[in-house]
C-alpha atoms as a PDB file:
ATOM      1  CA  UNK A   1     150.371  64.075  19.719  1.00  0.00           C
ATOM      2  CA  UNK A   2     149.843  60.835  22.331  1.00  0.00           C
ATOM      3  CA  UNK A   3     150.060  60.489  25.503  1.00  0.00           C
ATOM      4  CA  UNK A   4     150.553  57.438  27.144  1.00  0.00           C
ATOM      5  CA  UNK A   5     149.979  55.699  30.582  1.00  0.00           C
ATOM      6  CA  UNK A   6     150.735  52.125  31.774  1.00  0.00           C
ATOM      7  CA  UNK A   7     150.308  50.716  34.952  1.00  0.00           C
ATOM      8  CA  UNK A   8     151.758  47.123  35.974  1.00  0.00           C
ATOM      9  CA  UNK A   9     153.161  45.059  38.967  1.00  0.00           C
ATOM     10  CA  UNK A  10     156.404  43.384  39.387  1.00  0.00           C
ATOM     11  CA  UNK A  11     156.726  39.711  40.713  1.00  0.00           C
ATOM     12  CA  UNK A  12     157.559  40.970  44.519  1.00  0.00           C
ATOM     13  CA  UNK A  13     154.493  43.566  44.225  1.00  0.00           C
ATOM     14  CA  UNK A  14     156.181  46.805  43.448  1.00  0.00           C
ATOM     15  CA  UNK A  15     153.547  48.715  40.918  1.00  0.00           C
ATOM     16  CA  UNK A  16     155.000  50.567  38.463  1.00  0.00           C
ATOM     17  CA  UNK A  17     153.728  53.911  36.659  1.00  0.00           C
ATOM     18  CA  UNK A  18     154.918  55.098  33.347  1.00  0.00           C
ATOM     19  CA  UNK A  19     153.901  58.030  31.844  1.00  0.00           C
ATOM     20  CA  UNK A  20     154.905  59.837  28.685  1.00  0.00           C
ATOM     21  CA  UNK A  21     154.253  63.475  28.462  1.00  0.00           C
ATOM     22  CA  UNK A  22     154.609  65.496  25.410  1.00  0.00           C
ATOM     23  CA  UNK A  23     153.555  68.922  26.651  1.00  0.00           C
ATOM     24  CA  UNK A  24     154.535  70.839  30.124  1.00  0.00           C
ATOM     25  CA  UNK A  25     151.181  71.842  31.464  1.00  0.00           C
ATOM     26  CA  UNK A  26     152.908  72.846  34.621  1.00  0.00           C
ATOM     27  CA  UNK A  27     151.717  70.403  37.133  1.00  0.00           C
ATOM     28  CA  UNK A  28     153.227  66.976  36.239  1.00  0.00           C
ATOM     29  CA  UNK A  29     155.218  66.966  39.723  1.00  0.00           C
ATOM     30  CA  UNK A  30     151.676  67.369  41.441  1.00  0.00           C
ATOM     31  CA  UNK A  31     150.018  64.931  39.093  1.00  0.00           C
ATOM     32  CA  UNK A  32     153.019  62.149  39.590  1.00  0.00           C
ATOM     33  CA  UNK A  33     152.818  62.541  43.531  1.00  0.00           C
ATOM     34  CA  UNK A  34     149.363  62.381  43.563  1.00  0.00           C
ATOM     35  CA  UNK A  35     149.459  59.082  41.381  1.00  0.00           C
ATOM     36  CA  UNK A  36     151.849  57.701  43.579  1.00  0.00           C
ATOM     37  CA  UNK A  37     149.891  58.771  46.335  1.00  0.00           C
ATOM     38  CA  UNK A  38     146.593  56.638  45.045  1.00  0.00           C
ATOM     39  CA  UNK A  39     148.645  53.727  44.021  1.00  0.00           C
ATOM     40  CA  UNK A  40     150.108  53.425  47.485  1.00  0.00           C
ATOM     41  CA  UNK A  41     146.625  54.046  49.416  1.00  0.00           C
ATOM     42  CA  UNK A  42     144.825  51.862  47.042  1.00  0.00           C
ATOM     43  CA  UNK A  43     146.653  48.890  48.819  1.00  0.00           C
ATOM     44  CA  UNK A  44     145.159  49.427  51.885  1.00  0.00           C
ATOM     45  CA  UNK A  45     141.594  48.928  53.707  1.00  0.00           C
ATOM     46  CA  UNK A  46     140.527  49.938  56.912  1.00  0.00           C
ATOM     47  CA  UNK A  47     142.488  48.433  60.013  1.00  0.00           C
ATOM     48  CA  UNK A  48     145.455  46.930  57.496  1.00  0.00           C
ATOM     49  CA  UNK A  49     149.260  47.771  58.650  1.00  0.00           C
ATOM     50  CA  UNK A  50     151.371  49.963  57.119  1.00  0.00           C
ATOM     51  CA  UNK A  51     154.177  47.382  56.882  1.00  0.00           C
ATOM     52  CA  UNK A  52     152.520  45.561  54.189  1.00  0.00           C
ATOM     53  CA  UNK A  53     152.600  48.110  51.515  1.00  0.00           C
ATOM     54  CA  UNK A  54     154.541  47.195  48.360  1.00  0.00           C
ATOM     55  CA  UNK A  55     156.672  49.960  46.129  1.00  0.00           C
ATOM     56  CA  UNK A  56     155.240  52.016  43.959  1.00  0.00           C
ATOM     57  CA  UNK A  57     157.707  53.573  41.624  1.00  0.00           C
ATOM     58  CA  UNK A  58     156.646  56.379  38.665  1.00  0.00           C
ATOM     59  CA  UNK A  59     158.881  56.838  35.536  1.00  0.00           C
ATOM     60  CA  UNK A  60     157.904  60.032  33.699  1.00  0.00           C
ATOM     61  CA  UNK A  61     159.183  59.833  29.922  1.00  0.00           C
ATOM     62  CA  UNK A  62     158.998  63.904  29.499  1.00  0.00           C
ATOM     63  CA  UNK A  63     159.752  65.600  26.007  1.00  0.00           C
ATOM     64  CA  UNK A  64     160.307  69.387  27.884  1.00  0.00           C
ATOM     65  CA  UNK A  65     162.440  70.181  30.251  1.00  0.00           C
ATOM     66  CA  UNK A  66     160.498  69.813  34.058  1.00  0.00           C
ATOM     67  CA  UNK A  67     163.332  71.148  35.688  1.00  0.00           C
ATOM     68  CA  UNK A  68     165.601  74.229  35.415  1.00  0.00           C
ATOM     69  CA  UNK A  69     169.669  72.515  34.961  1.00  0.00           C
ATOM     70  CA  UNK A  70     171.605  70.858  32.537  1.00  0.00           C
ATOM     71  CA  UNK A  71     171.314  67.260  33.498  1.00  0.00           C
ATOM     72  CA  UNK A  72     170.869  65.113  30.859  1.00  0.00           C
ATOM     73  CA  UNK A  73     169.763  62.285  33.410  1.00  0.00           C
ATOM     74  CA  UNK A  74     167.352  62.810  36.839  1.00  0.00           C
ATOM     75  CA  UNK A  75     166.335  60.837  39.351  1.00  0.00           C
ATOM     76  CA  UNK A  76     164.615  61.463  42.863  1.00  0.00           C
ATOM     77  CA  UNK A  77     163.013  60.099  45.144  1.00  0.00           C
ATOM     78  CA  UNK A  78     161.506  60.061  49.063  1.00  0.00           C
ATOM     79  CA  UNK A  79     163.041  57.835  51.607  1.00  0.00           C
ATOM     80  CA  UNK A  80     163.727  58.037  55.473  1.00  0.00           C
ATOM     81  CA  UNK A  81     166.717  59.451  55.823  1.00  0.00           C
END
């Protein structure tokens, strides 16, 4: 049993997270928002704009099913509407 993190930046700044999860423990959609949550307020300080945030974009590789369908193949995500 492994489980494996990486964490790397694209060219235009975007940080990507991939994580590989053998085992549901029940809170990977908390633990993935709150990464994403600490990779996006990590780019800030004190004072700094909003605006000049770069993408942060998780990829879970899961070996369990996290949610309750038939998909083969899911993908979400938050944006404005």
């Amino acid at each position: 049993m492994s489980i494996l993190d990486v964490c790397g930046k694209l060219k235009d700044g975007t940080t990507v997270n991939i994580e590989v999860q053998l085992l549901n423990k029940k809170d990977h959609i908390s633990r993935v928002v709150y990464y994403a949550s600490k990779l996006l307020s990590g780019q800030l300080t004190e004072g700094e704009k909003y605006n000049t945030l770069n993408n942060v974009v998780s990829l879970s590789i899961l070996d369990f099913n996290l949610f309750d369908d038939d998909e083969f193949y899911s993908s979400y995500m938050l944006r404005k509407k």
